[in-house]
PDB file of N, CA and C in Angstrom:
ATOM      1  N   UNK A   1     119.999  71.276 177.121  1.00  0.00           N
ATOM      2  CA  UNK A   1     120.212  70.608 178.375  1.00  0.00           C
ATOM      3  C   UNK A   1     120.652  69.187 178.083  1.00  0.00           C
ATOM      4  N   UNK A   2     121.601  68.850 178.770  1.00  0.00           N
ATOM      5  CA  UNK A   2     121.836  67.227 178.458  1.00  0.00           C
ATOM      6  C   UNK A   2     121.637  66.879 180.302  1.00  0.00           C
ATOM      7  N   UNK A   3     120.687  65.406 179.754  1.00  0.00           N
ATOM      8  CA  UNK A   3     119.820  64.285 180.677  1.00  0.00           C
ATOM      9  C   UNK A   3     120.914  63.874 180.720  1.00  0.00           C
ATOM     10  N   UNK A   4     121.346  63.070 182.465  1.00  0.00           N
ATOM     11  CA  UNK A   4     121.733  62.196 182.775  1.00  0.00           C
ATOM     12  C   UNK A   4     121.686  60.689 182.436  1.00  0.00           C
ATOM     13  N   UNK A   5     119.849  60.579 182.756  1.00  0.00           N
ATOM     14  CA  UNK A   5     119.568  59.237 182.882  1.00  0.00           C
ATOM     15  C   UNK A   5     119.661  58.577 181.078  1.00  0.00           C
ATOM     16  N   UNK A   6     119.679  59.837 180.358  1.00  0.00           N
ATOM     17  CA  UNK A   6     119.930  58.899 178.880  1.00  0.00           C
ATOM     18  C   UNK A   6     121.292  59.455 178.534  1.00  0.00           C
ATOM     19  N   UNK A   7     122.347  58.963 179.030  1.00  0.00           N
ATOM     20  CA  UNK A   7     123.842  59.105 178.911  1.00  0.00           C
ATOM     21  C   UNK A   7     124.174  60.457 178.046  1.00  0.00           C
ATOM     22  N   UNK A   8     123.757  61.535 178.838  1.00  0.00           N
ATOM     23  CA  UNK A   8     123.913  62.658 178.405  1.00  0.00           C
ATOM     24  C   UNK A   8     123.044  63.341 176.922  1.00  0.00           C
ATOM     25  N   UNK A   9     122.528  62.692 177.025  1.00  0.00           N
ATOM     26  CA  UNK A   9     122.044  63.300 175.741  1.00  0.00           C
ATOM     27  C   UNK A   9     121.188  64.618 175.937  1.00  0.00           C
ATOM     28  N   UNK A  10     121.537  65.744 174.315  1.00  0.00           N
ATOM     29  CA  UNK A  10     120.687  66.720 174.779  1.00  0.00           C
ATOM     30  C   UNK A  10     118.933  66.760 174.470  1.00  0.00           C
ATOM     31  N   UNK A  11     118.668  67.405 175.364  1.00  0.00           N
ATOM     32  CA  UNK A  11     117.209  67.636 175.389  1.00  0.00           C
ATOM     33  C   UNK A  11     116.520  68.772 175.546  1.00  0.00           C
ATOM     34  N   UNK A  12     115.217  68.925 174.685  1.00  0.00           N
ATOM     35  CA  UNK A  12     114.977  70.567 175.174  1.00  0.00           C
ATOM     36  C   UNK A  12     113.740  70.194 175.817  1.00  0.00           C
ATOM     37  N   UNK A  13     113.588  71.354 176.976  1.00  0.00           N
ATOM     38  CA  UNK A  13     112.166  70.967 177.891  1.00  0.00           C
ATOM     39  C   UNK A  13     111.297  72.354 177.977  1.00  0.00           C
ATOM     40  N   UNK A  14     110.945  71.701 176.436  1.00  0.00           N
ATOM     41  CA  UNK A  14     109.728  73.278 175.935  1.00  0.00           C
ATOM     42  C   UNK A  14     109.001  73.109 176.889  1.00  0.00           C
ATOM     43  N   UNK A  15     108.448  74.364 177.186  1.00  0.00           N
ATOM     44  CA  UNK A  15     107.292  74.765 178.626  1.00  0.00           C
ATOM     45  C   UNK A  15     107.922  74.858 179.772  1.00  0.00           C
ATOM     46  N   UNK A  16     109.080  74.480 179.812  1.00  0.00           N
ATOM     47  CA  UNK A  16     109.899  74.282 181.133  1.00  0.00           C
ATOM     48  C   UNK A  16     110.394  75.695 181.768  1.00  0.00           C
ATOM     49  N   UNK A  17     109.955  75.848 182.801  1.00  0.00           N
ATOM     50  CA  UNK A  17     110.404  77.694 183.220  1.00  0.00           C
ATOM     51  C   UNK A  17     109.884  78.741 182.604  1.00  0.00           C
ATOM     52  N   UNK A  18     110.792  79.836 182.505  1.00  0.00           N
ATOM     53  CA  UNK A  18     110.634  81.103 181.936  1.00  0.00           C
ATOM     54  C   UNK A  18     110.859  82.315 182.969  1.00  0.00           C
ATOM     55  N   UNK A  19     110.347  83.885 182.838  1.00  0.00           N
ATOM     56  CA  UNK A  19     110.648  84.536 183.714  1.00  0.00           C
ATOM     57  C   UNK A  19     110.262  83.912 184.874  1.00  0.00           C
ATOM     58  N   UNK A  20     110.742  84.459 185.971  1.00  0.00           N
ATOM     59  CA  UNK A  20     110.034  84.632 187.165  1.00  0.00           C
ATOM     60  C   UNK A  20     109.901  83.287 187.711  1.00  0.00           C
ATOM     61  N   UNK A  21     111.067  82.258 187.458  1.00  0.00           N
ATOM     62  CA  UNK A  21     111.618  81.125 187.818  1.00  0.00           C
ATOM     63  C   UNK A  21     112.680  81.226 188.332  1.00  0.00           C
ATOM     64  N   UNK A  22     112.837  80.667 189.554  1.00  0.00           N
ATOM     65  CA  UNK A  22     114.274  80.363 190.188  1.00  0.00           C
ATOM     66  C   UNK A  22     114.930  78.416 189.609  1.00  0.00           C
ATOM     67  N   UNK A  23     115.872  78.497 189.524  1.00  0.00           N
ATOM     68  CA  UNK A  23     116.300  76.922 189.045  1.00  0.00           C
ATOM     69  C   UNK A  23     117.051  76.812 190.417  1.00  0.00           C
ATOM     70  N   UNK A  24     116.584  75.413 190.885  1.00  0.00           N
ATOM     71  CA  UNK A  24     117.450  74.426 191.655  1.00  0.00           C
ATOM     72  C   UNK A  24     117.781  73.210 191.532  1.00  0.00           C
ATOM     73  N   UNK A  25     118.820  72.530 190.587  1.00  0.00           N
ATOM     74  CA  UNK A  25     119.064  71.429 190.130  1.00  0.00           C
ATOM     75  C   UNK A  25     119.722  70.646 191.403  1.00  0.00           C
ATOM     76  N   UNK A  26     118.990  69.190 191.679  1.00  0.00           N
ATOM     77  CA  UNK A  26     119.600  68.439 192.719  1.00  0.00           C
ATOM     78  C   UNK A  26     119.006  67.165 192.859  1.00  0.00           C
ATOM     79  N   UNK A  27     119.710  66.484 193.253  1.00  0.00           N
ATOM     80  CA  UNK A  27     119.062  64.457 193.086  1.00  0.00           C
ATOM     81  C   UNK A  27     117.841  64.222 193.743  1.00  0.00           C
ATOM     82  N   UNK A  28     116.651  64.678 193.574  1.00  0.00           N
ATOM     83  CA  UNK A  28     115.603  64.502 194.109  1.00  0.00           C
ATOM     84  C   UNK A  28     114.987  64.017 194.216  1.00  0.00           C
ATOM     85  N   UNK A  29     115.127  62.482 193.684  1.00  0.00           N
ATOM     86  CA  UNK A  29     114.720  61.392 193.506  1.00  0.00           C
ATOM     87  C   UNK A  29     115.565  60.258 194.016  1.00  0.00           C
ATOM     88  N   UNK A  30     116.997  60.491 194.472  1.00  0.00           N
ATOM     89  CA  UNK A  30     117.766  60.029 194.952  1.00  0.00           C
ATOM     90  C   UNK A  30     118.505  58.641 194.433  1.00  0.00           C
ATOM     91  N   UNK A  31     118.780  59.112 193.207  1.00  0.00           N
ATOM     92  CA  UNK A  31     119.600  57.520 192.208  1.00  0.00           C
ATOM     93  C   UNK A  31     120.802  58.644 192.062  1.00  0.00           C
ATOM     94  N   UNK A  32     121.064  59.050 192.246  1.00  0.00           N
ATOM     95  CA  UNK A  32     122.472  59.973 192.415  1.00  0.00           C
ATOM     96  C   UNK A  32     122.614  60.377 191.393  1.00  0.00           C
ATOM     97  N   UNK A  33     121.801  60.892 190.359  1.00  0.00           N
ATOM     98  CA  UNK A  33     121.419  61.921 189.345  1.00  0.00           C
ATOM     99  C   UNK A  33     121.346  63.326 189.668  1.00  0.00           C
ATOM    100  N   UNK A  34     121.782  64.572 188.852  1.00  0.00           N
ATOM    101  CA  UNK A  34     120.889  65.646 189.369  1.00  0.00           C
ATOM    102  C   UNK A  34     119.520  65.756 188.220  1.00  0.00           C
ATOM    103  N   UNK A  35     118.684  66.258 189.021  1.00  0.00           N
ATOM    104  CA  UNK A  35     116.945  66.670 188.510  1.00  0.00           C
ATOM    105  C   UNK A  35     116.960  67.854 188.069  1.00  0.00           C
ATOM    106  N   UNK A  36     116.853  68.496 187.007  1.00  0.00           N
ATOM    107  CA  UNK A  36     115.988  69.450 186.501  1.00  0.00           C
ATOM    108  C   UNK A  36     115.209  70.569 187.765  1.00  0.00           C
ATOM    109  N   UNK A  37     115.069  71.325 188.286  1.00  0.00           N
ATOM    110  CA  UNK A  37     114.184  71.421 189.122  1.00  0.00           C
ATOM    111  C   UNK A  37     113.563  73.251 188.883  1.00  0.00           C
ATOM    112  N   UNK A  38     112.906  73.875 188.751  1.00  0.00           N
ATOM    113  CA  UNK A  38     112.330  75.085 189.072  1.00  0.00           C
ATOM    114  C   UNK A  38     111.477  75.359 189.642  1.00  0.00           C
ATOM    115  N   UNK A  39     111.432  76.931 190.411  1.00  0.00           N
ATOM    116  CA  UNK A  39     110.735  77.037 191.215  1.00  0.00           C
ATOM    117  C   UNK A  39     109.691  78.260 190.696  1.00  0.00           C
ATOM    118  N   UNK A  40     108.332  78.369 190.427  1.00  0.00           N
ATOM    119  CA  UNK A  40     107.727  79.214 190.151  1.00  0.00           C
ATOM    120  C   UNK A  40     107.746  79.830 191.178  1.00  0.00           C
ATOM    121  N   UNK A  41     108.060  81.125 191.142  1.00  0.00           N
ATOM    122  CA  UNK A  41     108.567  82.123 192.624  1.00  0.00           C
ATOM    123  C   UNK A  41     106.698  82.987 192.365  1.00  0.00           C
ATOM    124  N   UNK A  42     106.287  82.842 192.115  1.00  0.00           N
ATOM    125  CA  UNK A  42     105.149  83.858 192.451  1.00  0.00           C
ATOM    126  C   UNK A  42     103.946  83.018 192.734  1.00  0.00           C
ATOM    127  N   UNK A  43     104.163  81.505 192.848  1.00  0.00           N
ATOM    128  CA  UNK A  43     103.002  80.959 193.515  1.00  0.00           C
ATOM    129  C   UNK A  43     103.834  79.980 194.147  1.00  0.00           C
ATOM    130  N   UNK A  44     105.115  79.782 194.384  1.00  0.00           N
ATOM    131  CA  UNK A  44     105.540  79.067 195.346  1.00  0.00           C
ATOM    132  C   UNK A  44     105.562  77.423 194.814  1.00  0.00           C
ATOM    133  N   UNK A  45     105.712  77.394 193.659  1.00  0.00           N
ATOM    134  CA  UNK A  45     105.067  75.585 193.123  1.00  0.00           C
ATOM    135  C   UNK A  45     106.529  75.042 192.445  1.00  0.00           C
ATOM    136  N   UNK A  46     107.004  74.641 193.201  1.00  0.00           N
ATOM    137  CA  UNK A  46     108.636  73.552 191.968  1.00  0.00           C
ATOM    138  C   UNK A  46     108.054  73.025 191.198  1.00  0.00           C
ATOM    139  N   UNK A  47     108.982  72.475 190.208  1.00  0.00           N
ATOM    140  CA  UNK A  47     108.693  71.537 188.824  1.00  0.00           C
ATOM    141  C   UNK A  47     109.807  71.518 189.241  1.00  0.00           C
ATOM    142  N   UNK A  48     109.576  70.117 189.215  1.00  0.00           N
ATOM    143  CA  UNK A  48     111.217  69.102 189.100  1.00  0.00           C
ATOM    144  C   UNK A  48     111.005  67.861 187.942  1.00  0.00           C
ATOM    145  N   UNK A  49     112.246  67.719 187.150  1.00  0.00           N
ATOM    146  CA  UNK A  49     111.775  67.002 186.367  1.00  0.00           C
ATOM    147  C   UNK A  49     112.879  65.776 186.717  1.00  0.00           C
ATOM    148  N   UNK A  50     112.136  64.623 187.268  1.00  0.00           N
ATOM    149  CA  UNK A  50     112.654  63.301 187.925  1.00  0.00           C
ATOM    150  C   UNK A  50     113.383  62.114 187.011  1.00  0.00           C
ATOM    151  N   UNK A  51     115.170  62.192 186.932  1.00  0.00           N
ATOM    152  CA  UNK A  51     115.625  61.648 186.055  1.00  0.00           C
ATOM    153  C   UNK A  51     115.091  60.105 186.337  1.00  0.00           C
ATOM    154  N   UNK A  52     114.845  59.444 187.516  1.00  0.00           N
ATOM    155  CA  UNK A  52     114.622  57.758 187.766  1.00  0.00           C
ATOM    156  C   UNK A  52     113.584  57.573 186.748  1.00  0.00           C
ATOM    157  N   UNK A  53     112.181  58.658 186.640  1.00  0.00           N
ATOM    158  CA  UNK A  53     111.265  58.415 185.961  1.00  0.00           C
ATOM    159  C   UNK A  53     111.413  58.521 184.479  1.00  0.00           C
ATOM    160  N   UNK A  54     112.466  58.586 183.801  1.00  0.00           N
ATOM    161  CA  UNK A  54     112.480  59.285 182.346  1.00  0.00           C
ATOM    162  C   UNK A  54     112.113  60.832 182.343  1.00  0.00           C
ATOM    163  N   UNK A  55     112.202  61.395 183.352  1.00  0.00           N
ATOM    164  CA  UNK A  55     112.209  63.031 183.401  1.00  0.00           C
ATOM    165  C   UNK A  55     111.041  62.932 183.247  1.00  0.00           C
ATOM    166  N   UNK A  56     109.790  62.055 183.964  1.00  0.00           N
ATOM    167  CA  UNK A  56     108.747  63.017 184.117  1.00  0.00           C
ATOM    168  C   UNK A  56     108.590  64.324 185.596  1.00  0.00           C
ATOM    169  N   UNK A  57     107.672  65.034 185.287  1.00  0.00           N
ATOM    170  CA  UNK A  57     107.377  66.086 186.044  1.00  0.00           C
ATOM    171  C   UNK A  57     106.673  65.812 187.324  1.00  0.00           C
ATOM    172  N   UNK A  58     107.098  66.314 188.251  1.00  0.00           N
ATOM    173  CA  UNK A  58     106.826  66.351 189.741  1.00  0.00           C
ATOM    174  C   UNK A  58     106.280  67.489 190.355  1.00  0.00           C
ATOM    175  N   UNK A  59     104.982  68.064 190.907  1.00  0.00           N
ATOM    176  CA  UNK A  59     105.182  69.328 191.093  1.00  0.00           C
ATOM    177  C   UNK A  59     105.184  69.273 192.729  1.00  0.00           C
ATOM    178  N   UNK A  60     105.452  70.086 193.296  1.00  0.00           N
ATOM    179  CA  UNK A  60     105.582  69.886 194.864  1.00  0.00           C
ATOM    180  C   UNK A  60     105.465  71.798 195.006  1.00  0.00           C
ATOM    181  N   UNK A  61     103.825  71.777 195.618  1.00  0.00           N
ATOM    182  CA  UNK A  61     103.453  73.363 196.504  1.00  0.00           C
ATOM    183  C   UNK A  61     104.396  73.615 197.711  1.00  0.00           C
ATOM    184  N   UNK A  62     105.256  74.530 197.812  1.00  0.00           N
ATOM    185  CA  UNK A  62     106.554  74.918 198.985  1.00  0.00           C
ATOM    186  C   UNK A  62     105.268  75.821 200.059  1.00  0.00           C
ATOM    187  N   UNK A  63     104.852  76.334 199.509  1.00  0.00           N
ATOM    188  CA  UNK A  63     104.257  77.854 199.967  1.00  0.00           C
ATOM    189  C   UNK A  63     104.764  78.581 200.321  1.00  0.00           C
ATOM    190  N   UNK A  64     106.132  78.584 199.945  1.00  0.00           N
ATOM    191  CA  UNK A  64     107.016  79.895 199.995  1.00  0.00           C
ATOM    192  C   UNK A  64     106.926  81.131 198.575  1.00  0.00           C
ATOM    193  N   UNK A  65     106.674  82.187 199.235  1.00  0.00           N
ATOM    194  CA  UNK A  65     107.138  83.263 197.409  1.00  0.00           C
ATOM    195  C   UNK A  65     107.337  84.384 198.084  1.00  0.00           C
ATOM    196  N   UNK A  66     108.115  84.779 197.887  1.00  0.00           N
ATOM    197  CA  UNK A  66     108.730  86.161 198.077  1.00  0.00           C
ATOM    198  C   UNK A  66     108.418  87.230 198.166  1.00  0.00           C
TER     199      UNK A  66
END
């Protein structure tokens, strides 16, 4: 994956996802970056990972799952 906020550089984001993840990458922090973002689809919980912060992790409960 290459980060925005460190002029592209690549990065790997061990632990990040896996099955039974939906990805939605989008500026979610709003510095006109896109974020990292997944959605654990079987408990409804995003991980977004917030480029303003140095890509730390955000989790936000939807209570949506399918």
């Amino acid at each position: 994956m290459k980060l925005s906020g460190s002029g592209y550089a690549t990065a790997t984001l061990a632990g990040f996802g896996g099955t039974g993840y939906g990805v939605a990458a989008a500026d979610y922090d709003g510095d006109g970056k896109a974020d990292p973002a997944l959605l654990d689809q079987a408990t409804g919980i995003w991980h977004i990972k917030l480029s303003a912060s140095g890509y730390s992790e955000a989790l936000l409960a939807s209570g949506w799952t399918p």
